[in-house]
Protein backbone atom coordinates (compact mmCIF):
# COMPACT_ATOMS: atom_id res chain seq x y z
CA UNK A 1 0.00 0.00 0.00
CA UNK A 2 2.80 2.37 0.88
CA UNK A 3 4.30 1.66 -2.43
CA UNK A 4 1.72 2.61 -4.01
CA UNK A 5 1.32 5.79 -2.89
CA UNK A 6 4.97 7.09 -3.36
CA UNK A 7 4.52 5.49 -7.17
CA UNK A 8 1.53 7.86 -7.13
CA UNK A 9 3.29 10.76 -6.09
CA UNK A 10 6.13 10.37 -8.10
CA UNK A 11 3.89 10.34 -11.05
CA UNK A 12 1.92 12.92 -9.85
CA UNK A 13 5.21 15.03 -9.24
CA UNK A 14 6.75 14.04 -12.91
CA UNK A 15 3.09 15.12 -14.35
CA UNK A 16 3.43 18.71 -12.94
CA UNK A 17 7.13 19.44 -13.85
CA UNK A 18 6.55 17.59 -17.30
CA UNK A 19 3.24 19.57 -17.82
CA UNK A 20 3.45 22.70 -20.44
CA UNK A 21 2.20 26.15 -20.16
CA UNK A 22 1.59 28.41 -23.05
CA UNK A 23 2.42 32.40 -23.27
CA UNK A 24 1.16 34.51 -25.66
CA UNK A 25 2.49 37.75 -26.40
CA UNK A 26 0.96 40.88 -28.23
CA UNK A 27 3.11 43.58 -29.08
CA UNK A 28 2.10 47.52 -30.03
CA UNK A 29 4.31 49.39 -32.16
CA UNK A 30 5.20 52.85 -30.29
CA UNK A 31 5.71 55.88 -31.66
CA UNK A 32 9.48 57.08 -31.56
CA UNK A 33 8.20 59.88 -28.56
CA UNK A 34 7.44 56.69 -26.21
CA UNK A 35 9.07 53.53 -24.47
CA UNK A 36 7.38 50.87 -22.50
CA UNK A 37 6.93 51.20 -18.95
CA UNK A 38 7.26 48.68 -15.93
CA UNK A 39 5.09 45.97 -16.13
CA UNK A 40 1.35 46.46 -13.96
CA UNK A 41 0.66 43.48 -11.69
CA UNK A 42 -0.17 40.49 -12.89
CA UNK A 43 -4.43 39.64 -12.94
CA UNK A 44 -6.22 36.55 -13.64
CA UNK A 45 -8.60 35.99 -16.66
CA UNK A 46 -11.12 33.20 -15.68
CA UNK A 47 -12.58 31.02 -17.93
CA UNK A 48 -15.07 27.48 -16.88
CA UNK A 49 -15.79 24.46 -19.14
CA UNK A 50 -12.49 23.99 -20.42
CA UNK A 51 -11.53 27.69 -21.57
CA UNK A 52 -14.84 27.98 -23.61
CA UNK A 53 -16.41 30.07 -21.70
CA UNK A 54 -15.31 33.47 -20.15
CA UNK A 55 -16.17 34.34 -16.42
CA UNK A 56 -14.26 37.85 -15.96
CA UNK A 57 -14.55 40.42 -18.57
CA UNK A 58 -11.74 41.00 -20.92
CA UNK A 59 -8.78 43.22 -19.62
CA UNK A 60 -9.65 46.83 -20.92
CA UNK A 61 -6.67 48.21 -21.83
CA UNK A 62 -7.47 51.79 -22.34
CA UNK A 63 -8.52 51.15 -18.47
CA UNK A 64 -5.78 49.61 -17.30
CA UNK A 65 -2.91 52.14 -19.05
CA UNK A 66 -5.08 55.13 -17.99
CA UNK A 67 -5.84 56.47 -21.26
CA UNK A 68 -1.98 55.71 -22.69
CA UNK A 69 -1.05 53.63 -25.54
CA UNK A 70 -0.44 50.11 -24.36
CA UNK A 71 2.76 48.63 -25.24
CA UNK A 72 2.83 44.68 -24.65
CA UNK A 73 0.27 42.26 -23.21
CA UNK A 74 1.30 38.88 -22.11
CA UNK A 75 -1.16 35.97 -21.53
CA UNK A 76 0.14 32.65 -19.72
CA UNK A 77 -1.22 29.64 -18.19
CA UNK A 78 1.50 29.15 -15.58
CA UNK A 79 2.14 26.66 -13.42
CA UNK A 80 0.20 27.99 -11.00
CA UNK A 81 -2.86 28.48 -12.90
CA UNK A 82 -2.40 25.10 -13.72
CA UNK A 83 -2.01 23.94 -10.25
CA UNK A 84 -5.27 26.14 -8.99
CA UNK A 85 -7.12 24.19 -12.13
CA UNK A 86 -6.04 20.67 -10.68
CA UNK A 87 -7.00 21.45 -7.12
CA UNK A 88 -9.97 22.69 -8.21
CA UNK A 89 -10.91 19.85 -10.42
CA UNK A 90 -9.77 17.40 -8.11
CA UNK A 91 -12.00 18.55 -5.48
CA UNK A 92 -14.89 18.41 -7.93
CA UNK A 93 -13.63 15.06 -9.74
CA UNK A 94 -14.21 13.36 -5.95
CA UNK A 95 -17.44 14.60 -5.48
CA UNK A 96 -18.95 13.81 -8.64
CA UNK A 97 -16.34 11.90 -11.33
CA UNK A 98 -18.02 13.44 -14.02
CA UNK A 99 -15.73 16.80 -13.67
CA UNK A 100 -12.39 14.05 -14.38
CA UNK A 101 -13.73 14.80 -18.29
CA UNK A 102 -14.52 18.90 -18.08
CA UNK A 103 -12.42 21.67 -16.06
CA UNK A 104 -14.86 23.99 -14.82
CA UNK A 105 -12.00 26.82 -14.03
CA UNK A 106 -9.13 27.43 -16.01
CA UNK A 107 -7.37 31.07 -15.00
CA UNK A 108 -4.90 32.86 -17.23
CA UNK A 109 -2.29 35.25 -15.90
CA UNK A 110 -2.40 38.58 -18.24
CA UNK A 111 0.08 40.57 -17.67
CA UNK A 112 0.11 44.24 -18.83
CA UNK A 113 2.78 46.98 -20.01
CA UNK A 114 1.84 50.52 -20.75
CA UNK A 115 3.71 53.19 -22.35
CA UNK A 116 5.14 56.27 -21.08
CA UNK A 117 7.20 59.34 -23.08
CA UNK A 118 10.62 59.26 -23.72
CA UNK A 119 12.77 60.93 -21.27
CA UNK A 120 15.05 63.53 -22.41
């Protein structure tokens, strides 16, 4: 029995360090008066049923930079997201098995940079 769970946890461990993410990056071309600023912190887009559906709204950039061009967006499911979807599923999975087949929350991490002018 003891065996069995280390095997378990082994695979479960080679699972999550084998496992891929995905980052997608969208750039904006800045005029030659600007340069891209510090990154804002990071939010998380939620999606249910497998990333088909959207639960938060879209990140609204014009929002978020205050009205300044935005320079670079970066969307990633991350490890972590990826961890939060397991736990998450695995807590549904053992009360009804049917969520094994559907992942009713998925996050992505978007992470935004604005502009700002060029200093002098």
């Amino acid at each position: 029995m003891a065996e069995r769970r280390i095997i378990r946890a082994v695979a479960v461990i080679a699972c999550a360090l084998l496992s891929a993410c995905s980052t997608i990056h969208f750039s904006h071309e800045l005029s030659s008066s600007r340069q891209p600023a510090p990154p804002l912190p990071v939010k998380w887009h939620d999606t249910t049923i497998d990333g088909m559906i959207e639960i938060s709204p879209p990140v609204n950039l014009y929002r978020e930079c205050k009205g300044k061009p935005w320079s670079k967006v970066t969307v990633e499911y991350s490890f972590s997201n990826g961890l939060v979807t397991a736990l998450v599923g695995g807590t549904l999975a053992s009360v009804a098995p049917v969520f094994d087949w559907v992942s009713l929350y998925s996050p992505w991490s978007v992470e935004t940079r604005c502009s700002q002018p060029l200093e002098p």
